[in-house]
C-alpha atoms as a PDB file:
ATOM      1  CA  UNK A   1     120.090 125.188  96.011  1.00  0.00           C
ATOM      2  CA  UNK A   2     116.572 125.438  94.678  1.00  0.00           C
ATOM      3  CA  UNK A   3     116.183 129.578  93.610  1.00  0.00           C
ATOM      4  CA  UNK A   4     112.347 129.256  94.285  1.00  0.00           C
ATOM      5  CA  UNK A   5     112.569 127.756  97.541  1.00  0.00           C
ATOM      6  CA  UNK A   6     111.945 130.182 100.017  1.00  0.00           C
ATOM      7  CA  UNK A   7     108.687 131.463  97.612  1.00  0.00           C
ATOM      8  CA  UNK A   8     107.744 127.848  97.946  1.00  0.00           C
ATOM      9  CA  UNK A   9     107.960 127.918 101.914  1.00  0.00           C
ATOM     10  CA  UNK A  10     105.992 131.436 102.007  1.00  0.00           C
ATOM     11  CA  UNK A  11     103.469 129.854  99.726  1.00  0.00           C
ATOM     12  CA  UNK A  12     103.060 126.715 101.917  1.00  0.00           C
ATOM     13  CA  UNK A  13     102.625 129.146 104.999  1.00  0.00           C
ATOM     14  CA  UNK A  14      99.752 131.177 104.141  1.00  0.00           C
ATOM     15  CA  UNK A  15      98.358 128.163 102.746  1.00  0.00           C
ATOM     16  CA  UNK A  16      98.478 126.101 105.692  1.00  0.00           C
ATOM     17  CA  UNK A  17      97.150 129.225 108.089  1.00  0.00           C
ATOM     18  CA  UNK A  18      94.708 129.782 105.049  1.00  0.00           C
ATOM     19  CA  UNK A  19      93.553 126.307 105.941  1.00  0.00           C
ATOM     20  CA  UNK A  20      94.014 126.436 109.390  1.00  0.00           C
ATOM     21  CA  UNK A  21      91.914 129.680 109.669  1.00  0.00           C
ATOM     22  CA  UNK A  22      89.114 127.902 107.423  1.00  0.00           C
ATOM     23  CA  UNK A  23      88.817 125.023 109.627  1.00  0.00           C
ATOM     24  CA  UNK A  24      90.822 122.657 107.609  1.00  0.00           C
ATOM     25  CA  UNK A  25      93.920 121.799 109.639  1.00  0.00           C
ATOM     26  CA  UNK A  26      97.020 120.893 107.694  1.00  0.00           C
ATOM     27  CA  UNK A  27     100.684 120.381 108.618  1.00  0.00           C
ATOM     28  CA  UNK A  28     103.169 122.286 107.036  1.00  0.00           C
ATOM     29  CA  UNK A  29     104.668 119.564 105.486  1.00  0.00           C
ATOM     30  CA  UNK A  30     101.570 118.489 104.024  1.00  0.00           C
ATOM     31  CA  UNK A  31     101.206 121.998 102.370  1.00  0.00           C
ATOM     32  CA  UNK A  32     104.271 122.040 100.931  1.00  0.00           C
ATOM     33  CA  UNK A  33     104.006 118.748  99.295  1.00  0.00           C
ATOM     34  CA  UNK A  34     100.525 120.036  97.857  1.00  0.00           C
ATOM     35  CA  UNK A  35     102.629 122.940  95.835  1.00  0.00           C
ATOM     36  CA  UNK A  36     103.334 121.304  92.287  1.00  0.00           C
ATOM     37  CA  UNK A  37     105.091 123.216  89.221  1.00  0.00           C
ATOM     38  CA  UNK A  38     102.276 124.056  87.164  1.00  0.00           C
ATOM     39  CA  UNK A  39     101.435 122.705  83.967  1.00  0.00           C
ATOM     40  CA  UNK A  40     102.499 125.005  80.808  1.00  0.00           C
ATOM     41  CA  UNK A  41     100.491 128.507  80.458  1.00  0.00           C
ATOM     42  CA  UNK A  42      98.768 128.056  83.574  1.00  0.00           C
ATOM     43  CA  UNK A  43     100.983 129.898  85.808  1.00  0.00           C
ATOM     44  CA  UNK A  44     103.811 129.151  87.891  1.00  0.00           C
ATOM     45  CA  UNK A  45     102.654 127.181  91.051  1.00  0.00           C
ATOM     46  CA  UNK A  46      99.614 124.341  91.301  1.00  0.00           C
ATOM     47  CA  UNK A  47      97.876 123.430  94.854  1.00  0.00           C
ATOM     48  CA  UNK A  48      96.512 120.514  95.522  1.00  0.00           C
ATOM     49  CA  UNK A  49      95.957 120.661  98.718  1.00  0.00           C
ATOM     50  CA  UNK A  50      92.041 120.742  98.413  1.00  0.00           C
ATOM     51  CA  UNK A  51      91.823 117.628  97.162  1.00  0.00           C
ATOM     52  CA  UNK A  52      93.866 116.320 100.054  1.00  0.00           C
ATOM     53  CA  UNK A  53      91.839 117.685 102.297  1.00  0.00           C
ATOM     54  CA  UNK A  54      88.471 116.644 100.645  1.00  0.00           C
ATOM     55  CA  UNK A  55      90.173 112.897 100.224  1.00  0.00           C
ATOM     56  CA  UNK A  56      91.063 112.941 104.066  1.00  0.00           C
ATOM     57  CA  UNK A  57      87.229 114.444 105.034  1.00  0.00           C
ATOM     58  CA  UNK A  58      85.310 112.330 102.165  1.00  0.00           C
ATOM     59  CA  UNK A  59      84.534 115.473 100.896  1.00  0.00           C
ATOM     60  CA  UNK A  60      83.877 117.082  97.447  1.00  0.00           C
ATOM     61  CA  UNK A  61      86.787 118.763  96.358  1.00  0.00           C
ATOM     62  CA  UNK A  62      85.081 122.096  95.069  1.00  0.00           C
ATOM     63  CA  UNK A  63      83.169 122.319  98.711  1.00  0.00           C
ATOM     64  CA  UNK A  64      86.397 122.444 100.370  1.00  0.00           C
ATOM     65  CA  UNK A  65      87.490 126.093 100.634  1.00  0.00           C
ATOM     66  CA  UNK A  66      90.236 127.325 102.196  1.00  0.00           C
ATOM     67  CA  UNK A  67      90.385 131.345 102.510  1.00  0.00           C
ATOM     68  CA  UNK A  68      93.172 133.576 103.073  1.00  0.00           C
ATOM     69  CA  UNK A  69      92.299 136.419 104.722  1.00  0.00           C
ATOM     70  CA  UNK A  70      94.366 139.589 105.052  1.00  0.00           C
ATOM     71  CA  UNK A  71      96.872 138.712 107.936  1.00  0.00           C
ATOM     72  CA  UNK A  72      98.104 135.681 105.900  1.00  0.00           C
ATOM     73  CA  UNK A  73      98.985 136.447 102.618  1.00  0.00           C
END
């Protein structure tokens, strides 16, 4: 059994009603597959889930912004 996996699924939750919230609907599934083991000395989890999104809108990445507010994180 994967130690980080239930950080992983809290992660993908407040992501997805991050997006949600911000007008970007994901699935859950979909924001779990955007969390990636980040690359060395740049923390511990990568998202990639903006670039999904802006790939799915034909969007620019940097003008998609999903925002957690207080209830979700």
């Amino acid at each position: 059994m994967d130690p980080y996996e239930h950080a992983r699924e809290e992660l993908a939750k407040a992501l997805q009603q991050a997006c949600n919230s911000s007008g970007h609907p994901v699935h859950m599934s979909e924001a779990l597959r955007s969390l990636q083991e980040a690359k060395k000395g740049f923390g511990d989890v990568a998202c990639t889930i903006a670039f999904e999104i802006a790939k799915r809108e034909r969007r620019n990445p940097f003008g998609v912004q999903p925002r957690a507010n207080a209830n979700c994180v």
